[in-house]
N, C-alpha and C. Protein backbone atom coordinates (compact mmCIF):
# COMPACT_ATOMS: atom_id res chain seq x y z
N UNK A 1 0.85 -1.18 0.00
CA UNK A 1 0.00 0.00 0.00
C UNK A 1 0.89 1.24 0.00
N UNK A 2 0.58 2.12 -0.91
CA UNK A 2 1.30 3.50 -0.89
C UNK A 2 0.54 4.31 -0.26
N UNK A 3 0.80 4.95 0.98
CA UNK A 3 0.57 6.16 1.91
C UNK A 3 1.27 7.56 1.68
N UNK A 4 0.26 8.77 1.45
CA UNK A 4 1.17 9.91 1.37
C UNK A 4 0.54 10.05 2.02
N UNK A 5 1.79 11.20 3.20
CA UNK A 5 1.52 12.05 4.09
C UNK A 5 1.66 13.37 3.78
N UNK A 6 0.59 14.67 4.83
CA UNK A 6 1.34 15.69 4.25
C UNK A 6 1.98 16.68 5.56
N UNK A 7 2.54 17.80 5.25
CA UNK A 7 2.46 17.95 6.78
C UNK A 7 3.66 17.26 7.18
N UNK A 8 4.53 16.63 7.14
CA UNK A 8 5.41 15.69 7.65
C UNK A 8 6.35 15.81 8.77
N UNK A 9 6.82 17.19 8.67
CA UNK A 9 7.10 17.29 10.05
C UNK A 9 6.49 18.40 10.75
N UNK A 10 5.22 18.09 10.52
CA UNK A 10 4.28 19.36 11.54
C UNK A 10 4.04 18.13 13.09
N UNK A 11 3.60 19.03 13.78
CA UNK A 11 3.19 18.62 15.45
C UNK A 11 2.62 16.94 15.08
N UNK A 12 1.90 16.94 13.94
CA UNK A 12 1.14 15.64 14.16
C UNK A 12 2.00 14.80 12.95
N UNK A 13 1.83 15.03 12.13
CA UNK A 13 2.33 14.46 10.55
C UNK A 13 3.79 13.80 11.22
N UNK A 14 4.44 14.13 11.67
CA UNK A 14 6.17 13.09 12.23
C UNK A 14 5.20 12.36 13.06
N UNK A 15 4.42 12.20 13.49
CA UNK A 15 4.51 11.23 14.74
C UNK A 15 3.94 10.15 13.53
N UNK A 16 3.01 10.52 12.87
CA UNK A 16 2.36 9.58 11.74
C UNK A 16 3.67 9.34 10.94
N UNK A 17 4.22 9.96 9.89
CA UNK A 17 5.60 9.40 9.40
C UNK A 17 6.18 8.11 10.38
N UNK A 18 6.68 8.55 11.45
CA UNK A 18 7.08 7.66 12.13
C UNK A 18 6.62 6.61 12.33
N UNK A 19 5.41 6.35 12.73
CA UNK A 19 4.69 5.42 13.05
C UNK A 19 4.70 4.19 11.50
N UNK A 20 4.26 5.05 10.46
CA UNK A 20 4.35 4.24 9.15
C UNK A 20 5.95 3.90 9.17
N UNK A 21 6.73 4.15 9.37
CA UNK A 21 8.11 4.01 8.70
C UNK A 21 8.35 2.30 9.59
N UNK A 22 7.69 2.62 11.04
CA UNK A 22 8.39 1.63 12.55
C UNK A 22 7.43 0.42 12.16
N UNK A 23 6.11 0.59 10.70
CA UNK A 23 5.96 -0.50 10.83
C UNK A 23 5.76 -0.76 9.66
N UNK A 24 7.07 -0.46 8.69
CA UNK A 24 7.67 -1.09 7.73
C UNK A 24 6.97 -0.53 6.46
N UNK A 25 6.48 0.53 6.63
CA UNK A 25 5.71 1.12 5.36
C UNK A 25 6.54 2.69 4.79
N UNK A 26 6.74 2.28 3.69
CA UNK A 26 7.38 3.61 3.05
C UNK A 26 6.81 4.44 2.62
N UNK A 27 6.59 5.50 3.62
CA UNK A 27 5.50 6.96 3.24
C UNK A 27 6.34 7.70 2.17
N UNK A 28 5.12 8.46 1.22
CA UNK A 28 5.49 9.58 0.49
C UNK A 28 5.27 10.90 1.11
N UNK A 29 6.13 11.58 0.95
CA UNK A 29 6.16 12.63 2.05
C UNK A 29 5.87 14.04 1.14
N UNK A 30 4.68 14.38 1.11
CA UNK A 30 4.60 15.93 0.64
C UNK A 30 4.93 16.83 1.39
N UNK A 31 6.36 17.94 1.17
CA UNK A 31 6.40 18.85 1.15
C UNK A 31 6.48 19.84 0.46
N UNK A 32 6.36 21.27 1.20
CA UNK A 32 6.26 22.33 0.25
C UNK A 32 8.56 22.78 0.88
N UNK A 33 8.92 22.20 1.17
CA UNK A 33 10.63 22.33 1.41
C UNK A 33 10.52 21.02 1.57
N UNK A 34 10.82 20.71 1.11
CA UNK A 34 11.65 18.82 0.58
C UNK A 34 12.84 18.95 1.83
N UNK A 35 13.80 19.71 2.03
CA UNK A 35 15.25 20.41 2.55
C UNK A 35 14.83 20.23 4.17
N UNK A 36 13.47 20.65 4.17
CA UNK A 36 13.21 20.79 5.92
C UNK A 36 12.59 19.56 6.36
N UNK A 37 12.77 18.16 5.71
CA UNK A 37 12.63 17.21 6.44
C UNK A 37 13.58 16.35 6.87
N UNK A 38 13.49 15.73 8.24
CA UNK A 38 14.80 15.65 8.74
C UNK A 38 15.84 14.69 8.02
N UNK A 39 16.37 14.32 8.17
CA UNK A 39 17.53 13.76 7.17
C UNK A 39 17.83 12.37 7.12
N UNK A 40 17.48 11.90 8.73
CA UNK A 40 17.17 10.69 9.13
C UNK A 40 15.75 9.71 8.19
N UNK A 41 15.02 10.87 7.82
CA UNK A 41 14.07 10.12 7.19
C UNK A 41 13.92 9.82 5.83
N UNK A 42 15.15 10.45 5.04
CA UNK A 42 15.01 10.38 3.64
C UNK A 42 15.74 8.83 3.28
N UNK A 43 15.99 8.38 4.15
CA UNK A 43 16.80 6.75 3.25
C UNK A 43 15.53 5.64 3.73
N UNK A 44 14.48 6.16 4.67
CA UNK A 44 13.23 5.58 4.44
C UNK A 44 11.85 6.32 3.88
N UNK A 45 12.11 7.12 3.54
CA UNK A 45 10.66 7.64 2.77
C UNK A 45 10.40 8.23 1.74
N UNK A 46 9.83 8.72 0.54
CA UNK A 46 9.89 8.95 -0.66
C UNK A 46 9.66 10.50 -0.21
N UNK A 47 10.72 11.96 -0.55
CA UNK A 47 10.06 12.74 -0.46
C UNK A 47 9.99 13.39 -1.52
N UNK A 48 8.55 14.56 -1.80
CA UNK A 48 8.78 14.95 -3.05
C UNK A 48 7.90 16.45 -2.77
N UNK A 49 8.78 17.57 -3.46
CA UNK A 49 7.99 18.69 -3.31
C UNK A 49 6.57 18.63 -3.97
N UNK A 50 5.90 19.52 -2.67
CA UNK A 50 4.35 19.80 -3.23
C UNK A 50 3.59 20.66 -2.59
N UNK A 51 3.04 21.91 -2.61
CA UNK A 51 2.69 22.83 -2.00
C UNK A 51 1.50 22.34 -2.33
N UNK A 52 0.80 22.11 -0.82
CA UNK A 52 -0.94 21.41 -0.52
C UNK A 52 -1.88 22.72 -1.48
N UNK A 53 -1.70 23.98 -1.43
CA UNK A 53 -2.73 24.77 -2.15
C UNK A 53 -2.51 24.45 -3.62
N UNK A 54 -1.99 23.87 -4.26
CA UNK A 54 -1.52 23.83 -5.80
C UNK A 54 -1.77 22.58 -6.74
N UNK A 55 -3.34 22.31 -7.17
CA UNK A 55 -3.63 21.08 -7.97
C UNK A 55 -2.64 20.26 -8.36
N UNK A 56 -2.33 21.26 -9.78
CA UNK A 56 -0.83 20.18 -10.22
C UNK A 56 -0.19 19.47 -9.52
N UNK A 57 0.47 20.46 -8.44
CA UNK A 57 1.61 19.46 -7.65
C UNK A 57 1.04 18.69 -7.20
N UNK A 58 -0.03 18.88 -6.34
CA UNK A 58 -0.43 17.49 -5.50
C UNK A 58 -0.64 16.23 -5.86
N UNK A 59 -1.69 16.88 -7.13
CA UNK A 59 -1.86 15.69 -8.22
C UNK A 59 -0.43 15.08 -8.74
N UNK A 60 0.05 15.43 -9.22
CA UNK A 60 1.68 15.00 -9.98
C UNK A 60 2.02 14.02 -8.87
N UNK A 61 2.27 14.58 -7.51
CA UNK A 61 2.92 13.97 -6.37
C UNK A 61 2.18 12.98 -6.28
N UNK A 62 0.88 12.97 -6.34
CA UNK A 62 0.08 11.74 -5.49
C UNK A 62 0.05 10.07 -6.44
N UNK A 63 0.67 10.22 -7.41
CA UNK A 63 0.38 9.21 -8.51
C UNK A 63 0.57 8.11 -8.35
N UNK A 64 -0.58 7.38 -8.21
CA UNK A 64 0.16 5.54 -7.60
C UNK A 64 -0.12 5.28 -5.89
N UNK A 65 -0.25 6.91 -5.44
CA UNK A 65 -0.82 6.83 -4.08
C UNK A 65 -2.37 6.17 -4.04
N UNK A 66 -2.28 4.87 -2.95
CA UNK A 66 -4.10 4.24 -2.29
C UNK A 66 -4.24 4.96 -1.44
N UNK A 67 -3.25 5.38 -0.25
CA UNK A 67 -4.28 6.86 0.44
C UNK A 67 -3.22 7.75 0.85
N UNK A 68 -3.96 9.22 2.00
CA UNK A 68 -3.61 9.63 1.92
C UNK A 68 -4.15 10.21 3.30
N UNK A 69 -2.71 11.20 4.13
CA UNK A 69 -3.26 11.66 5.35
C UNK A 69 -2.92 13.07 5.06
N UNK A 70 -3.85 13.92 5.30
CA UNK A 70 -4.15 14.82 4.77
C UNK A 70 -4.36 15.90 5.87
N UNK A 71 -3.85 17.32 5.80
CA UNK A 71 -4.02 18.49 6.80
C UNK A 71 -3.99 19.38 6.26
N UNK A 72 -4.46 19.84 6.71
CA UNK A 72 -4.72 21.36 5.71
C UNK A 72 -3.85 22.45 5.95
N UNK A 73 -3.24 23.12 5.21
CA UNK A 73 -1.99 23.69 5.74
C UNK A 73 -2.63 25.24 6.53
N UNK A 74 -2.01 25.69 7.63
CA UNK A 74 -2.42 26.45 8.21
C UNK A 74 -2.83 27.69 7.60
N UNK A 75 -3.15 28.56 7.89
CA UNK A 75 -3.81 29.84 7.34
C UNK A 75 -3.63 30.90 8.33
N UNK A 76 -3.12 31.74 8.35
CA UNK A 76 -3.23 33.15 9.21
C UNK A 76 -3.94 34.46 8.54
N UNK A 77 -4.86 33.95 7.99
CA UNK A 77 -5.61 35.76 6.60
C UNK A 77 -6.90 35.86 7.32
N UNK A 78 -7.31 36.81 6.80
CA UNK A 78 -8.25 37.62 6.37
C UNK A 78 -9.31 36.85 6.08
N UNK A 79 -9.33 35.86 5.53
CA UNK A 79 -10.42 35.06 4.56
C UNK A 79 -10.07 33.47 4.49
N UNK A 80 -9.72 32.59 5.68
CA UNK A 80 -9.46 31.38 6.04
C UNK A 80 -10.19 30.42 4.84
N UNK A 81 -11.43 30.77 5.06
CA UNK A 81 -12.59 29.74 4.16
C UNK A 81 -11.96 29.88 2.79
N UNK A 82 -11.55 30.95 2.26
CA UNK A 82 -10.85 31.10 0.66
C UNK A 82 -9.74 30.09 0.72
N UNK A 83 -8.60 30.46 1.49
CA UNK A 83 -7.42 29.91 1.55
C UNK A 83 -7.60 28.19 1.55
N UNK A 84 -8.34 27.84 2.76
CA UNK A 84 -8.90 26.10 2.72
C UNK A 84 -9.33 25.79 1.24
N UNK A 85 -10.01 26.70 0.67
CA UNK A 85 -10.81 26.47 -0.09
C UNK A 85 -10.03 25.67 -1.43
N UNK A 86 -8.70 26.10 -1.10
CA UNK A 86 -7.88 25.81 -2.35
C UNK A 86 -7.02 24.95 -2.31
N UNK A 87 -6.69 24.22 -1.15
CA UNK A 87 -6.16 23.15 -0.08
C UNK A 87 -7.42 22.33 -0.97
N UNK A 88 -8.15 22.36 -0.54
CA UNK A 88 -9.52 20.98 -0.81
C UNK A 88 -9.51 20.89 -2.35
N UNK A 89 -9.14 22.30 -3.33
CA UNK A 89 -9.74 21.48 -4.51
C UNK A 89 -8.38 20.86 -5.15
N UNK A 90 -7.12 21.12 -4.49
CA UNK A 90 -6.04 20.22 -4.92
C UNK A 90 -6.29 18.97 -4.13
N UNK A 91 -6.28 18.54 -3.03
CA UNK A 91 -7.08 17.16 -2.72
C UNK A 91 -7.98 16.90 -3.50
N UNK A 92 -8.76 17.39 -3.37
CA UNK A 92 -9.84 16.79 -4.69
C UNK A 92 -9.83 16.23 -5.76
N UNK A 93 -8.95 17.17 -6.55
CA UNK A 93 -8.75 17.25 -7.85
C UNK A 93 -7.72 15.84 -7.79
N UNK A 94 -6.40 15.65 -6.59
CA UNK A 94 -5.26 14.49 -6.38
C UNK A 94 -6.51 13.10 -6.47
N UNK A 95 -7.07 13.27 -5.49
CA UNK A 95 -7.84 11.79 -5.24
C UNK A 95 -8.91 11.34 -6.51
N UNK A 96 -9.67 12.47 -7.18
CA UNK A 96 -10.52 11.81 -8.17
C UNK A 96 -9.65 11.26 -9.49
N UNK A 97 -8.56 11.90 -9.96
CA UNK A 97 -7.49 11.95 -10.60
C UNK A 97 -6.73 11.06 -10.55
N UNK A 98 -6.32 10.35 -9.23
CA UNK A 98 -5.31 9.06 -9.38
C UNK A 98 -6.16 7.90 -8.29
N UNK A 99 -7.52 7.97 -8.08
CA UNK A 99 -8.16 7.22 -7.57
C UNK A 99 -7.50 6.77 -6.12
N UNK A 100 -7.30 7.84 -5.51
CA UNK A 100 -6.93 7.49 -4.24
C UNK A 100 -8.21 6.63 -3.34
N UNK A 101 -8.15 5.85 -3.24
CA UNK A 101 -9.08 5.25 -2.18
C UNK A 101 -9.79 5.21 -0.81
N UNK A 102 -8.78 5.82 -0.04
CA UNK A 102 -9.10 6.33 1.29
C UNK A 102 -8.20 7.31 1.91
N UNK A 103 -9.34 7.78 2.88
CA UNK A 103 -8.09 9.66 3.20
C UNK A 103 -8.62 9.83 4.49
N UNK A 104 -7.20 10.21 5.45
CA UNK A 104 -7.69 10.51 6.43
C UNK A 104 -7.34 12.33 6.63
N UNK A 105 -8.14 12.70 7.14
CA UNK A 105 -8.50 14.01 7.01
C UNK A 105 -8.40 14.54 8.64
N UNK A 106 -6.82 15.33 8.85
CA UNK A 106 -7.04 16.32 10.25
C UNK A 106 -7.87 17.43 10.30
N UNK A 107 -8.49 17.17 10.97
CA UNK A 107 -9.77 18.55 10.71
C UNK A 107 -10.14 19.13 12.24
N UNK A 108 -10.65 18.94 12.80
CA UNK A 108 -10.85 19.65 14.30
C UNK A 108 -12.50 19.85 14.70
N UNK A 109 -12.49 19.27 16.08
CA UNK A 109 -13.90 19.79 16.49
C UNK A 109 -14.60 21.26 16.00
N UNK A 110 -15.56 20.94 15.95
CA UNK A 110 -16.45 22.21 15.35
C UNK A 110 -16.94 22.14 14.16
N UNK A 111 -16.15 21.71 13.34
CA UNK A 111 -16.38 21.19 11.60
C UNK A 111 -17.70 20.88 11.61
N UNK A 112 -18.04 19.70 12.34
CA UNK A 112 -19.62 19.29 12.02
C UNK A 112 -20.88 20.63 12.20
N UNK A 113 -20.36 21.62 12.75
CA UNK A 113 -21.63 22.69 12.39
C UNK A 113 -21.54 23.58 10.94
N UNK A 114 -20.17 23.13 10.78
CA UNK A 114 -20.57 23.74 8.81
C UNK A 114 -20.27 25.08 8.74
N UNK A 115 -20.66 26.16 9.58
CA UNK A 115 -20.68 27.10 9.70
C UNK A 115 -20.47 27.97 11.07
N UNK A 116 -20.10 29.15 11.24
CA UNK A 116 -20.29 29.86 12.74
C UNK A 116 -18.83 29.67 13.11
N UNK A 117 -17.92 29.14 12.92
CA UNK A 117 -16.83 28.89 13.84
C UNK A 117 -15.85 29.10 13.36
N UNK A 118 -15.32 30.55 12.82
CA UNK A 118 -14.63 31.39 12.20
C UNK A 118 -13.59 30.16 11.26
N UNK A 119 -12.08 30.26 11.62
CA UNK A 119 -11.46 29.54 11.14
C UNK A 119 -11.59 27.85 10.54
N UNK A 120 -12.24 27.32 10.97
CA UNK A 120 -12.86 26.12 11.72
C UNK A 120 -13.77 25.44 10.54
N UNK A 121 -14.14 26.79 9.86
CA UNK A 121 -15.27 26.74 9.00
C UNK A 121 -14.59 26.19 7.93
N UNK A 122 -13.73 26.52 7.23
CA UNK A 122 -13.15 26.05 5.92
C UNK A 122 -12.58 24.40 6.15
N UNK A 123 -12.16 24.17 7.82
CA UNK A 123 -12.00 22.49 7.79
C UNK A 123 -13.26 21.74 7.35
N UNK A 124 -14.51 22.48 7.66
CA UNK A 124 -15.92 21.99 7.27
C UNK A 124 -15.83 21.79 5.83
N UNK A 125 -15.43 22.83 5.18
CA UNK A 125 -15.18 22.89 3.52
C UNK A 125 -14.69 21.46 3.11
N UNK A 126 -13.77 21.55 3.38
CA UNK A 126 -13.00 20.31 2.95
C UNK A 126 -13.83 18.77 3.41
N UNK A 127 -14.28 19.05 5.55
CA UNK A 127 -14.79 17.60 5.18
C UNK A 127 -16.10 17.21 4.31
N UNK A 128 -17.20 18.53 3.74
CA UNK A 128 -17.83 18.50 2.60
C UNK A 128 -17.67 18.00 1.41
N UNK A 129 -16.26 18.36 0.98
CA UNK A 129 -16.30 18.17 -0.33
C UNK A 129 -15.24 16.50 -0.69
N UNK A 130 -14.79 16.18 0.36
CA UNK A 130 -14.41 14.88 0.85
C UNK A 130 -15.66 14.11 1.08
N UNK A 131 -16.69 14.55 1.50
CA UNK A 131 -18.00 13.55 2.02
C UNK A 131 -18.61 13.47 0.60
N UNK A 132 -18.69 13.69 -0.04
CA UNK A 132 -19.25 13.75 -1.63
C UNK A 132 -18.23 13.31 -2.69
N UNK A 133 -17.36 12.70 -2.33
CA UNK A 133 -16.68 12.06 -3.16
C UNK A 133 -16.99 10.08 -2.71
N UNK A 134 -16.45 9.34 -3.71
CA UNK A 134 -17.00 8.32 -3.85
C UNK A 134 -15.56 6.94 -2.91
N UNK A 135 -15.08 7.69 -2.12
CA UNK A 135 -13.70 7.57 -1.28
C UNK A 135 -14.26 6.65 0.54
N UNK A 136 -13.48 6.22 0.98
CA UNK A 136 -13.27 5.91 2.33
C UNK A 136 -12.88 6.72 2.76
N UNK A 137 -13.47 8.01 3.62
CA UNK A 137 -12.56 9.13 4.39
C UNK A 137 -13.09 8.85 5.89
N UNK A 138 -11.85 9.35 6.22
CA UNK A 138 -12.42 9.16 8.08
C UNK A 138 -11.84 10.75 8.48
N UNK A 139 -12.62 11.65 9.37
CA UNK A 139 -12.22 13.16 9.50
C UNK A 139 -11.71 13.00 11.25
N UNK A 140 -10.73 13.11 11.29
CA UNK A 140 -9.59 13.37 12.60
C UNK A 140 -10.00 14.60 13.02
N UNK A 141 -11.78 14.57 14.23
CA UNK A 141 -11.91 15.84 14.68
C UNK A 141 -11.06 16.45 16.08
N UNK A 142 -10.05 16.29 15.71
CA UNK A 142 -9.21 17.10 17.49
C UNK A 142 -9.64 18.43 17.77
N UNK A 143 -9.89 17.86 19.56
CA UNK A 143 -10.30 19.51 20.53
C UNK A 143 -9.47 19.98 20.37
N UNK A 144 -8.56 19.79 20.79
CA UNK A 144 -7.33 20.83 21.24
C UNK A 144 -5.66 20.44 20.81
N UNK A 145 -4.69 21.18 20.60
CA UNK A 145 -3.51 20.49 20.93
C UNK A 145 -2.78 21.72 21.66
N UNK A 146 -1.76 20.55 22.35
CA UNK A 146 -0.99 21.77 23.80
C UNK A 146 -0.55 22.78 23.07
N UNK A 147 0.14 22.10 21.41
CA UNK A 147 0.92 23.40 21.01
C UNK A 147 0.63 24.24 20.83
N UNK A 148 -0.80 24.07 20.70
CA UNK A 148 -1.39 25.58 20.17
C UNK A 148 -1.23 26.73 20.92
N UNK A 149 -1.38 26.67 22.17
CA UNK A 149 -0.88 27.34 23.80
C UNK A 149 0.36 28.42 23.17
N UNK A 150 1.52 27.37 22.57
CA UNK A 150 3.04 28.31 22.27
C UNK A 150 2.41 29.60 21.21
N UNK A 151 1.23 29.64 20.42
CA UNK A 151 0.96 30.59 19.71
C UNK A 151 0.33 31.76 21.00
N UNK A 152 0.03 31.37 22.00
CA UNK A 152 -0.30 32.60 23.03
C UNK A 152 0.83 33.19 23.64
N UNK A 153 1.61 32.94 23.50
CA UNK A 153 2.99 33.09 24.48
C UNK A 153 3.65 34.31 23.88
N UNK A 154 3.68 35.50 25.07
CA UNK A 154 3.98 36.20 24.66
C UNK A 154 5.02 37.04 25.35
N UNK A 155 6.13 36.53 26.26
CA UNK A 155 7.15 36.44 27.13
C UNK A 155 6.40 37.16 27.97
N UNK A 156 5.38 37.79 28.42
CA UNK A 156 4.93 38.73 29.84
C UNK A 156 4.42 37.81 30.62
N UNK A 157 4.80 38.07 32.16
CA UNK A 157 3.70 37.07 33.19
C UNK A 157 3.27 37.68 34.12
């Protein structure tokens, strides 16, 4: 089975790399810096540039991939739901395109109201337009993670 990951060395994506590698499975590793994954992992894993907002690449990258773990790359704008928006139709466009089969999707509590939950909202996007495709997806809703905390930190106490 061919697994791409994306994300690879974000908070969650290494622990998944890892996990596939410790049990003998050779992940394809989308990044958007090929350079910033650690070094230890390139004589076990396929890596290949691919910036998650960008059809082509993803598609190009994903070829021959059965699934795929999937995160949406972060967003700091003005207009979150746009930015997701373009994350999902390169997934989209990767999985109907090389018949990816099943996808697991980091997405986050709140998603299931669709709407109302500022940032939150465009993970809804995606698990929409993933739920209407003809795929095995399972959506990874996480409350919380600690790291998120280091984005409050602002040396005053």
């Amino acid at each position: 089975m061919r697994i791409a990951v994306t994300t690879p060395m974000g908070h969650v994506g290494r622990h998944v790399t890892s996990m596939l590698i410790r049990s003998g499975v050779r992940p394809l590793l989308l990044a958007r810096k090929p350079t910033n994954v650690a070094p230890e992992l390139w004589e076990h894993a396929d890596i290949v540039e691919a910036n998650s907002t960008d059809p082509a690449q993803v598609t190009a990258a994903t070829q021959g991939v059965d699934a795929i773990y999937w995160v949406d790359p972060s967003v700091m704008s003005s207009d979150p739901v746009a930015d997701y928006t373009l994350a999902t139709k390169a997934l989209v466009k990767a999985v109907t395109a090389n018949g990816i089969g099943r996808v697991v999707f980091q997405s986050s509590i709140g998603a299931e109201k669709r709407h109302g939950v500022g940032e939150i909202d465009g993970l809804a996007v995606t698990e929409v337009a993933l739920d209407a495709l003809d795929v095995d997806v399972t959506h990874l809703r996480c409350g919380y993670f600690f790291t998120n905390l280091l984005l409050d930190i602002d040396g005053s106490s």
